[in-house]
N, C-alpha and C. Protein backbone atom coordinates (compact mmCIF):
# COMPACT_ATOMS: atom_id res chain seq x y z
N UNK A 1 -11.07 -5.72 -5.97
CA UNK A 1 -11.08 -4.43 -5.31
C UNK A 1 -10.44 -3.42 -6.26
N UNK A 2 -11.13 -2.30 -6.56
CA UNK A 2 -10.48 -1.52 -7.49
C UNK A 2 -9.58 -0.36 -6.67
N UNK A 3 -8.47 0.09 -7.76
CA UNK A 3 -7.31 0.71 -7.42
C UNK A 3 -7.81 2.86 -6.58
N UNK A 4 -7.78 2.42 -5.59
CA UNK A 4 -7.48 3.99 -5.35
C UNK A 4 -6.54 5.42 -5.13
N UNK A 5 -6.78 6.12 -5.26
CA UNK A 5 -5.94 7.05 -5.41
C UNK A 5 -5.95 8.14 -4.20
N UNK A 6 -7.23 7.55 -3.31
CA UNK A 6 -6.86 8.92 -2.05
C UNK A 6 -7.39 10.15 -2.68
N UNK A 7 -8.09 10.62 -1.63
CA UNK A 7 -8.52 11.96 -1.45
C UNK A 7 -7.50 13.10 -1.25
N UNK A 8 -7.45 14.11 -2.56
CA UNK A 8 -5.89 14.80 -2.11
C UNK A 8 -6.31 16.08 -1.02
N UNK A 9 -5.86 16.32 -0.37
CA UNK A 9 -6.10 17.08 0.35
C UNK A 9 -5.63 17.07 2.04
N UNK A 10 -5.49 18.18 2.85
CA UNK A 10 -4.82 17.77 4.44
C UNK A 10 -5.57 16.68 4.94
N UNK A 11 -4.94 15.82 6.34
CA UNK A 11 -5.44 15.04 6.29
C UNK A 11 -6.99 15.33 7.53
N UNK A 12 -6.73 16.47 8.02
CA UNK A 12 -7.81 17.00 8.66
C UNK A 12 -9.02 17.24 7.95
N UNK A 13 -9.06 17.08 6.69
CA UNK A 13 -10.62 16.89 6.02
C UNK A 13 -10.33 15.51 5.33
N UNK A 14 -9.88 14.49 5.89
CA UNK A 14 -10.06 13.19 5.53
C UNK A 14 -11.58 12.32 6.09
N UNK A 15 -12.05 11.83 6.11
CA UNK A 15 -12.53 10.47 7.01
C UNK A 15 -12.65 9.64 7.39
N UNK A 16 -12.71 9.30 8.51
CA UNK A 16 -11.80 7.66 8.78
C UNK A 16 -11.66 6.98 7.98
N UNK A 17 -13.39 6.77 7.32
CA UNK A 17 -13.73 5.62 6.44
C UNK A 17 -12.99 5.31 5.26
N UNK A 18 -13.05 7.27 4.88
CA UNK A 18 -12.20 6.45 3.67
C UNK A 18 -10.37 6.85 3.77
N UNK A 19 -10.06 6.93 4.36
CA UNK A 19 -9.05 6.82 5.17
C UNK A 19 -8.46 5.39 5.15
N UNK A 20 -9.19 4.72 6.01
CA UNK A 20 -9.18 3.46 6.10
C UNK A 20 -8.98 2.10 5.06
N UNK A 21 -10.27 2.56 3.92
CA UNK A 21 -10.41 1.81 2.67
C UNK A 21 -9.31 1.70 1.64
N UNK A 22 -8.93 2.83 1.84
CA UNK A 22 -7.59 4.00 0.83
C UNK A 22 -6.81 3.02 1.00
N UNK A 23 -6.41 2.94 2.35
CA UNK A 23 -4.75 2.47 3.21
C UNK A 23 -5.21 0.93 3.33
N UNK A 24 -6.44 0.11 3.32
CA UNK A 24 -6.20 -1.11 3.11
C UNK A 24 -6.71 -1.82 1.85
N UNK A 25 -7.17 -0.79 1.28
CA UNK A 25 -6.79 -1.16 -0.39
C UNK A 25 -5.28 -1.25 -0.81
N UNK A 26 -4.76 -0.30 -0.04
CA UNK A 26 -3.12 -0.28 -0.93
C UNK A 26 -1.93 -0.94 0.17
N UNK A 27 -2.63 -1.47 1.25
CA UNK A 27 -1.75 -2.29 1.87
C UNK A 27 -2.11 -3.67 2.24
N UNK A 28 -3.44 -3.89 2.22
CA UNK A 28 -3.69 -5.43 2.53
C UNK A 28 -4.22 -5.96 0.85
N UNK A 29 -4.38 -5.52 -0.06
CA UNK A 29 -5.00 -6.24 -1.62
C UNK A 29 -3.54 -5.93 -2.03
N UNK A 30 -2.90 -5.17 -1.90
CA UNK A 30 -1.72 -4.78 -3.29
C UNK A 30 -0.48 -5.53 -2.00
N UNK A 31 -0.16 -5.39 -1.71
CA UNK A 31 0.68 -6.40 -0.37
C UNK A 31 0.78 -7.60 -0.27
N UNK A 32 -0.36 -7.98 0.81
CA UNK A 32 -0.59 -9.13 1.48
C UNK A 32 -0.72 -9.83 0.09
N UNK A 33 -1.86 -10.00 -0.39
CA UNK A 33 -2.32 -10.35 -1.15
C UNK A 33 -1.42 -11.18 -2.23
N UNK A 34 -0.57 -10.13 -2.56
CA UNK A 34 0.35 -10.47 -3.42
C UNK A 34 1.43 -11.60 -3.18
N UNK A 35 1.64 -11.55 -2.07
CA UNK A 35 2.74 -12.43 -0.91
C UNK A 35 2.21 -14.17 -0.68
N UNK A 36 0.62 -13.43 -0.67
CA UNK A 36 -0.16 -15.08 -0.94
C UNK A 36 0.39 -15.90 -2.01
N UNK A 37 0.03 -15.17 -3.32
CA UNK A 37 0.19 -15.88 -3.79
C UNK A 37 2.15 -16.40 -4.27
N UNK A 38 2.83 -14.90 -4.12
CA UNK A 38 4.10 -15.69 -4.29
C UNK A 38 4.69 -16.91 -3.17
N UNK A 39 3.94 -17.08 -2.23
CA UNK A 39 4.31 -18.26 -1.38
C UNK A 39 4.24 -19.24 -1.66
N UNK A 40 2.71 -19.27 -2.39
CA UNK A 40 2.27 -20.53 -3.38
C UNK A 40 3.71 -21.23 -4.12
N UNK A 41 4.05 -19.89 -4.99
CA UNK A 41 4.76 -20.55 -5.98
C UNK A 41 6.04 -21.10 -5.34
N UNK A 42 6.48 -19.89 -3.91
CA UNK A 42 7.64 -20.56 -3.64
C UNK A 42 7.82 -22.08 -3.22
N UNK A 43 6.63 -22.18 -2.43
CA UNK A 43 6.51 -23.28 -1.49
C UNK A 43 6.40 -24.38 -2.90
N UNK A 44 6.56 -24.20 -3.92
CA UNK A 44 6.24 -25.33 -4.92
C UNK A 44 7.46 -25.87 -5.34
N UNK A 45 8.15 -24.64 -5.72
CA UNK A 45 9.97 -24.56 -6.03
C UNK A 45 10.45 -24.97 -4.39
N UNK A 46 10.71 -24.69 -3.24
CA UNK A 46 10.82 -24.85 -2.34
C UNK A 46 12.24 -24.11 -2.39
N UNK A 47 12.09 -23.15 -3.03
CA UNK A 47 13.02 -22.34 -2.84
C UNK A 47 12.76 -20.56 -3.64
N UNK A 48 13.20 -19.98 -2.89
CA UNK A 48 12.85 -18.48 -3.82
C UNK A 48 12.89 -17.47 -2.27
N UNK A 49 12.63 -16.01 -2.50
CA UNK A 49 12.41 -14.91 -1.82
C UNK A 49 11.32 -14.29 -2.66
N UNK A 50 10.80 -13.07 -1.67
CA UNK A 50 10.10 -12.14 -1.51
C UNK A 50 10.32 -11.32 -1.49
N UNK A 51 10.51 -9.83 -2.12
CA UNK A 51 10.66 -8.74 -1.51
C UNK A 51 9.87 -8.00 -1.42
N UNK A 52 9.30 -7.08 -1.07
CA UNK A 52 7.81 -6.01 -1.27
C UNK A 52 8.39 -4.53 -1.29
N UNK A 53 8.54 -4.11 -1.81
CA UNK A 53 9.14 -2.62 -1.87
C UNK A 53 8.13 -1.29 -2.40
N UNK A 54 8.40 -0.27 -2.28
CA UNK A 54 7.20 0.71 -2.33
C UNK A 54 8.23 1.36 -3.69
N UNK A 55 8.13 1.44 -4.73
CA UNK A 55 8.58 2.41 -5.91
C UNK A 55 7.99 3.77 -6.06
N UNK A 56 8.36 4.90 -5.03
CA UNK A 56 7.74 5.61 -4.67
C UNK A 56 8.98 6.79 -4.01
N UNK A 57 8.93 7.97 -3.78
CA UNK A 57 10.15 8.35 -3.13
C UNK A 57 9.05 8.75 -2.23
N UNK A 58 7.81 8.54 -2.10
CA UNK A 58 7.10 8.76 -0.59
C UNK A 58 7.74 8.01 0.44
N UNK A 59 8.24 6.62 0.18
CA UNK A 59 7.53 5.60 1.31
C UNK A 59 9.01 6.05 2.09
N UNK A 60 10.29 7.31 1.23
CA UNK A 60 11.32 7.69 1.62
C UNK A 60 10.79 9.34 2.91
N UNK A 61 10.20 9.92 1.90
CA UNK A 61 9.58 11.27 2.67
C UNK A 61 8.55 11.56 2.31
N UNK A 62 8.17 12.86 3.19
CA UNK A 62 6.08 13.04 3.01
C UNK A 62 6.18 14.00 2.01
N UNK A 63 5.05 14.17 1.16
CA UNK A 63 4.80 15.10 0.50
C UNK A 63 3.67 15.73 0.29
N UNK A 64 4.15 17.03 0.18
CA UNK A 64 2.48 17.81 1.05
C UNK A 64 1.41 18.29 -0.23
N UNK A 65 -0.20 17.94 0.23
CA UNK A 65 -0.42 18.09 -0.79
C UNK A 65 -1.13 16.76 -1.72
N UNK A 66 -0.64 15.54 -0.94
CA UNK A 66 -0.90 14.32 -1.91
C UNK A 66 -1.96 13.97 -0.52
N UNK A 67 -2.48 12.66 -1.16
CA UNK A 67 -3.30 11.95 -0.58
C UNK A 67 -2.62 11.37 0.96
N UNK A 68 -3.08 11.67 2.30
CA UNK A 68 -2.40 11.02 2.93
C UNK A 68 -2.28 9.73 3.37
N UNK A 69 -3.24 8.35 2.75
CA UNK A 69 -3.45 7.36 2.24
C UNK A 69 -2.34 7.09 1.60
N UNK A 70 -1.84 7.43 0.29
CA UNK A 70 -0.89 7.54 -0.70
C UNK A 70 0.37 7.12 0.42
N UNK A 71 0.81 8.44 0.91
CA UNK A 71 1.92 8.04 1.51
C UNK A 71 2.27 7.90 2.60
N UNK A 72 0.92 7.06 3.79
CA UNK A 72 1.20 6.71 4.87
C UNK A 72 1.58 5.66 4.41
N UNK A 73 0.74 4.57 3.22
CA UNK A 73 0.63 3.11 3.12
C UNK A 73 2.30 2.72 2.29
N UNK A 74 2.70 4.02 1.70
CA UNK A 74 4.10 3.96 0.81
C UNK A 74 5.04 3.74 2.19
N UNK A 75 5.16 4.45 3.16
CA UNK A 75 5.63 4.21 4.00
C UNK A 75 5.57 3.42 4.82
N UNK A 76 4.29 2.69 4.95
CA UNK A 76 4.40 1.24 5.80
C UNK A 76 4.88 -0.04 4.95
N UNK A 77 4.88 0.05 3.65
CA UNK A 77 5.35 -1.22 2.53
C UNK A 77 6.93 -1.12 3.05
């Protein structure tokens, strides 16, 4: 799945669709996804953590102007 960047603009000229694609491109492939496989490794070591963190000062506050994809999904990580 390739990386998106969101449509910049309010989110009243968004569309669901890609709305949708935006926010589960960047929360179920870059996320979940990722968690898969560090389980793998933990469950091998049978020991380790996870953390998932958003490196972002969105996922802290909104910023107007950006994709709202961008930083709904910064804020749900």
């Amino acid at each position: 799945m390739p990386a998106t960047e969101g449509q910049v603009g309010p989110i009243t000229d968004q569309t669901a669709e890609k709305l949708c694609r935006d926010v589960s491109t960047r929360m179920f492939f870059g996320v979940i996804l990722s968690m898969k496989h560090e389980v793998r490794v933990m469950q091998k070591n049978r020991a380790a953590a996870a953390l998932s963190t958003s490196p972002s000062t969105y996922g802290h506050e909104g910023c107007g102007g950006e994709p709202p994809s961008i930083v709904g999904s910064k804020h749900a990580v």
